[in-house]
Protein backbone atom coordinates (compact mmCIF):
# COMPACT_ATOMS: atom_id res chain seq x y z
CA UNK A 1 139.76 73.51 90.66
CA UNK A 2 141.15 72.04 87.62
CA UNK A 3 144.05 72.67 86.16
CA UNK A 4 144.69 75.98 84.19
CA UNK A 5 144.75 75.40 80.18
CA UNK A 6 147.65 77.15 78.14
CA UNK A 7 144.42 79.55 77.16
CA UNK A 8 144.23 80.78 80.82
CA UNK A 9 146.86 80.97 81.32
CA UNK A 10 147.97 82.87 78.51
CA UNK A 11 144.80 85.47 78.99
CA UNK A 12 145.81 85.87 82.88
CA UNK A 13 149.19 86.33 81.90
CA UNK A 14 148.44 89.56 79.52
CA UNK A 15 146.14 90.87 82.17
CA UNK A 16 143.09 90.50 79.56
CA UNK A 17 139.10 90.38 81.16
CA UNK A 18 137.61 86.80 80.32
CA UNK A 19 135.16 85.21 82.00
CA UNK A 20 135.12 81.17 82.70
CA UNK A 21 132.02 78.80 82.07
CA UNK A 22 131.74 75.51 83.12
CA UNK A 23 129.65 72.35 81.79
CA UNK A 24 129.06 69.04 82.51
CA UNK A 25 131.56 67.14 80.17
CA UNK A 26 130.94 63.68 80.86
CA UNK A 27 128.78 63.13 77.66
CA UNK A 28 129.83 63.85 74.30
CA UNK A 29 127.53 67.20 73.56
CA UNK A 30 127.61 69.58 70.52
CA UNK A 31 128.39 72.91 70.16
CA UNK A 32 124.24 73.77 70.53
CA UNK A 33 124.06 71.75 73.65
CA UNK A 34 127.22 73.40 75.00
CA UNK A 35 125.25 76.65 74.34
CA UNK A 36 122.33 75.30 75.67
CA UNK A 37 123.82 73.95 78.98
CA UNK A 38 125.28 77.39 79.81
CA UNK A 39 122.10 79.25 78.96
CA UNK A 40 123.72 81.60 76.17
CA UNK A 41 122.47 81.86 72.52
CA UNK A 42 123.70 79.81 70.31
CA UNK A 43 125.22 82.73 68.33
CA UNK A 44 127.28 83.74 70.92
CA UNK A 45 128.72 80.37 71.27
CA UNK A 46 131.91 80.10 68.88
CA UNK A 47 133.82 76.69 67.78
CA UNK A 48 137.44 76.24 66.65
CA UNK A 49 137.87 74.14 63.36
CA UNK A 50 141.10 73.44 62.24
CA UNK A 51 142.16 73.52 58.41
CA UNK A 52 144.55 72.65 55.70
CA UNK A 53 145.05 74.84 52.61
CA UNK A 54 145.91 73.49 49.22
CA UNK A 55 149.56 75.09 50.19
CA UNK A 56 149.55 72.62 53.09
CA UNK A 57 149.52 75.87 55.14
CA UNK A 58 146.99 75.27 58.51
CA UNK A 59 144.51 77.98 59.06
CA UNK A 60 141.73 78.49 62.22
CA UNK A 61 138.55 79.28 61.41
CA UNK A 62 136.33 80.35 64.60
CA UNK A 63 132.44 80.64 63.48
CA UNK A 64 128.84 80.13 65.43
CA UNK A 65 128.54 76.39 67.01
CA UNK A 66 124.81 76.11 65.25
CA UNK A 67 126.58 76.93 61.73
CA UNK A 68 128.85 75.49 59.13
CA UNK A 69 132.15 76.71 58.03
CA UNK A 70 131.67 77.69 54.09
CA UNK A 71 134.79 76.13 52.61
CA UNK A 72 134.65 78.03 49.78
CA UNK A 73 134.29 81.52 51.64
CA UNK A 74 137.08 80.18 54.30
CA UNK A 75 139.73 80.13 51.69
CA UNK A 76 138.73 83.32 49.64
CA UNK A 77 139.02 85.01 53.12
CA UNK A 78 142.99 83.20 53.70
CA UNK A 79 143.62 83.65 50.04
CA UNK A 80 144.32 79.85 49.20
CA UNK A 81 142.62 78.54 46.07
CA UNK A 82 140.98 75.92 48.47
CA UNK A 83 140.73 74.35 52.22
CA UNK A 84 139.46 71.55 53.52
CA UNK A 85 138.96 70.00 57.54
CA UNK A 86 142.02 68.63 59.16
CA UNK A 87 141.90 65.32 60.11
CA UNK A 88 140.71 64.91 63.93
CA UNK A 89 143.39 62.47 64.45
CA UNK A 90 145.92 65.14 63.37
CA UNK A 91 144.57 67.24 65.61
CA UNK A 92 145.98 66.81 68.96
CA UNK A 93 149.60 66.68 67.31
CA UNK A 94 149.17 70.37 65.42
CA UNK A 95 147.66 72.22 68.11
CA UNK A 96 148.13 70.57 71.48
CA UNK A 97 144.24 70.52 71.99
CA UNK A 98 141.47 67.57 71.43
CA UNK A 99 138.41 67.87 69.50
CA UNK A 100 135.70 69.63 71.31
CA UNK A 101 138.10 71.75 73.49
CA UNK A 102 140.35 73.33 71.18
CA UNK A 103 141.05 77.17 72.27
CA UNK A 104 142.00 79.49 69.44
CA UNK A 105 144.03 80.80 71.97
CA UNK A 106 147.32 78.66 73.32
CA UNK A 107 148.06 76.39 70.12
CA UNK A 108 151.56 74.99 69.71
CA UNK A 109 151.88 77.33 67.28
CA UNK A 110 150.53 80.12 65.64
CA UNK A 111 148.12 79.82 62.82
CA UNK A 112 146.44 82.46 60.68
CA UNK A 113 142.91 82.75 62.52
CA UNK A 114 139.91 83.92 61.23
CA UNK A 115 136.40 84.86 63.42
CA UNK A 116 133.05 84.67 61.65
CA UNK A 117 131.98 88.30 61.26
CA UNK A 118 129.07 87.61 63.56
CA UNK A 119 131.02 88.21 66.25
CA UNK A 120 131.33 91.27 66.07
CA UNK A 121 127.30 91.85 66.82
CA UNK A 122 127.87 90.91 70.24
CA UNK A 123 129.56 92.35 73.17
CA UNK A 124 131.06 89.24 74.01
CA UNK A 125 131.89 85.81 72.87
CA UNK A 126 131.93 82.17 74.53
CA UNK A 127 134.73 79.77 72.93
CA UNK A 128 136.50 76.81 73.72
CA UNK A 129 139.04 77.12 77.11
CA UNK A 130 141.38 74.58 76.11
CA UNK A 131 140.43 71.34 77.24
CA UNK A 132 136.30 69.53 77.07
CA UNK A 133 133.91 71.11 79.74
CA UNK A 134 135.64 74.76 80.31
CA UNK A 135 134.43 77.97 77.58
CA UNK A 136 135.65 81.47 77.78
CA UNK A 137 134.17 84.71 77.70
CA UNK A 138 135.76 87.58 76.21
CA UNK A 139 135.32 90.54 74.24
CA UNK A 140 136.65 90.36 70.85
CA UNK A 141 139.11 93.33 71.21
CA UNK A 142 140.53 91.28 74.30
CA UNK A 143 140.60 88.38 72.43
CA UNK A 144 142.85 90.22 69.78
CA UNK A 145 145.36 91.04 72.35
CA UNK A 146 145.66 87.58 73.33
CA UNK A 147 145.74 86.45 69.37
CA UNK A 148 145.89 88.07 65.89
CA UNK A 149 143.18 87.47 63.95
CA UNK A 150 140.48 88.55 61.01
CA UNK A 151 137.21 88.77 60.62
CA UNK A 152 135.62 87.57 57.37
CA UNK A 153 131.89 85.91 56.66
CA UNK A 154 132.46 82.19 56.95
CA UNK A 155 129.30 80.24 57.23
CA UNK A 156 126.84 78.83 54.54
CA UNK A 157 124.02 80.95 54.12
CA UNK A 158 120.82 79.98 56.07
């Protein structure tokens, strides 16, 4: 058993109901083969992205892995007059997590954090663990005990 990420440890601590999945992180794999490799729909499958508003505030923005995150709608829904991605090297510093297993849940610190409305249209929802190769399962009233957060519509439109 590896060990447990801030994000477990942080849902086992508050008594929440997650569930753990597992893949093969050896490889470098996107957000759709994540989803593929654990058998779920892609829409179920959420990834963290990380941003900086044009008040150098840092915001978390948690949408579909098979979308984009809509800039433009991002900021409307934080109330900056614009966003863009942080930097990947800035990353690790900020939150405490690498790209491709940053957790929403367990960051350094606090940042607002805002889910793609589409997750609301399923029971559950699969995102990042905390560290490459482990996703959790939650509901998303369990995952707003563990963190506040929003929902707003975030992706580009298909």
């Amino acid at each position: 058993m590896q060990e447990k990420t801030n994000a477990v440890r942080i849902v086992e601590r508050m008594k929440l109901s997650y569930k753990t999945h597992t893949y093969d992180s050896s490889q470098a794999i996107s957000g759709v083969e994540v989803a593929q490799q654990l058998g779920q729909n892609p829409d179920k499958v959420f990834k963290t992205l990380v941003t900086t508003g044009k008040t150098g505030k840092h915001y978390v923005f948690v949408i579909p892995v098979a979308e984009g995150l809509d800039l433009k709608k991002a900021a409307k829904a934080v109330s900056e007059k614009s966003i863009e991605m942080l930097k990947q090297k800035d990353l690790l510093a900020l939150t405490g997590y690498v790209h491709g297993g940053c957790s929403p849940i367990g960051m350094k610190k606090f940042f607002t954090t805002t889910i793609d409305e589409t997750a609301t249209l399923s029971d559950t929802i699969i995102f990042s663990g905390g560290r490459i190769g482990l996703q959790l399962e939650m509901t998303l009233e369990s995952l707003q005990k563990a963190i506040r957060l929003q929902t707003a519509q975030l992706t580009t439109e298909q």
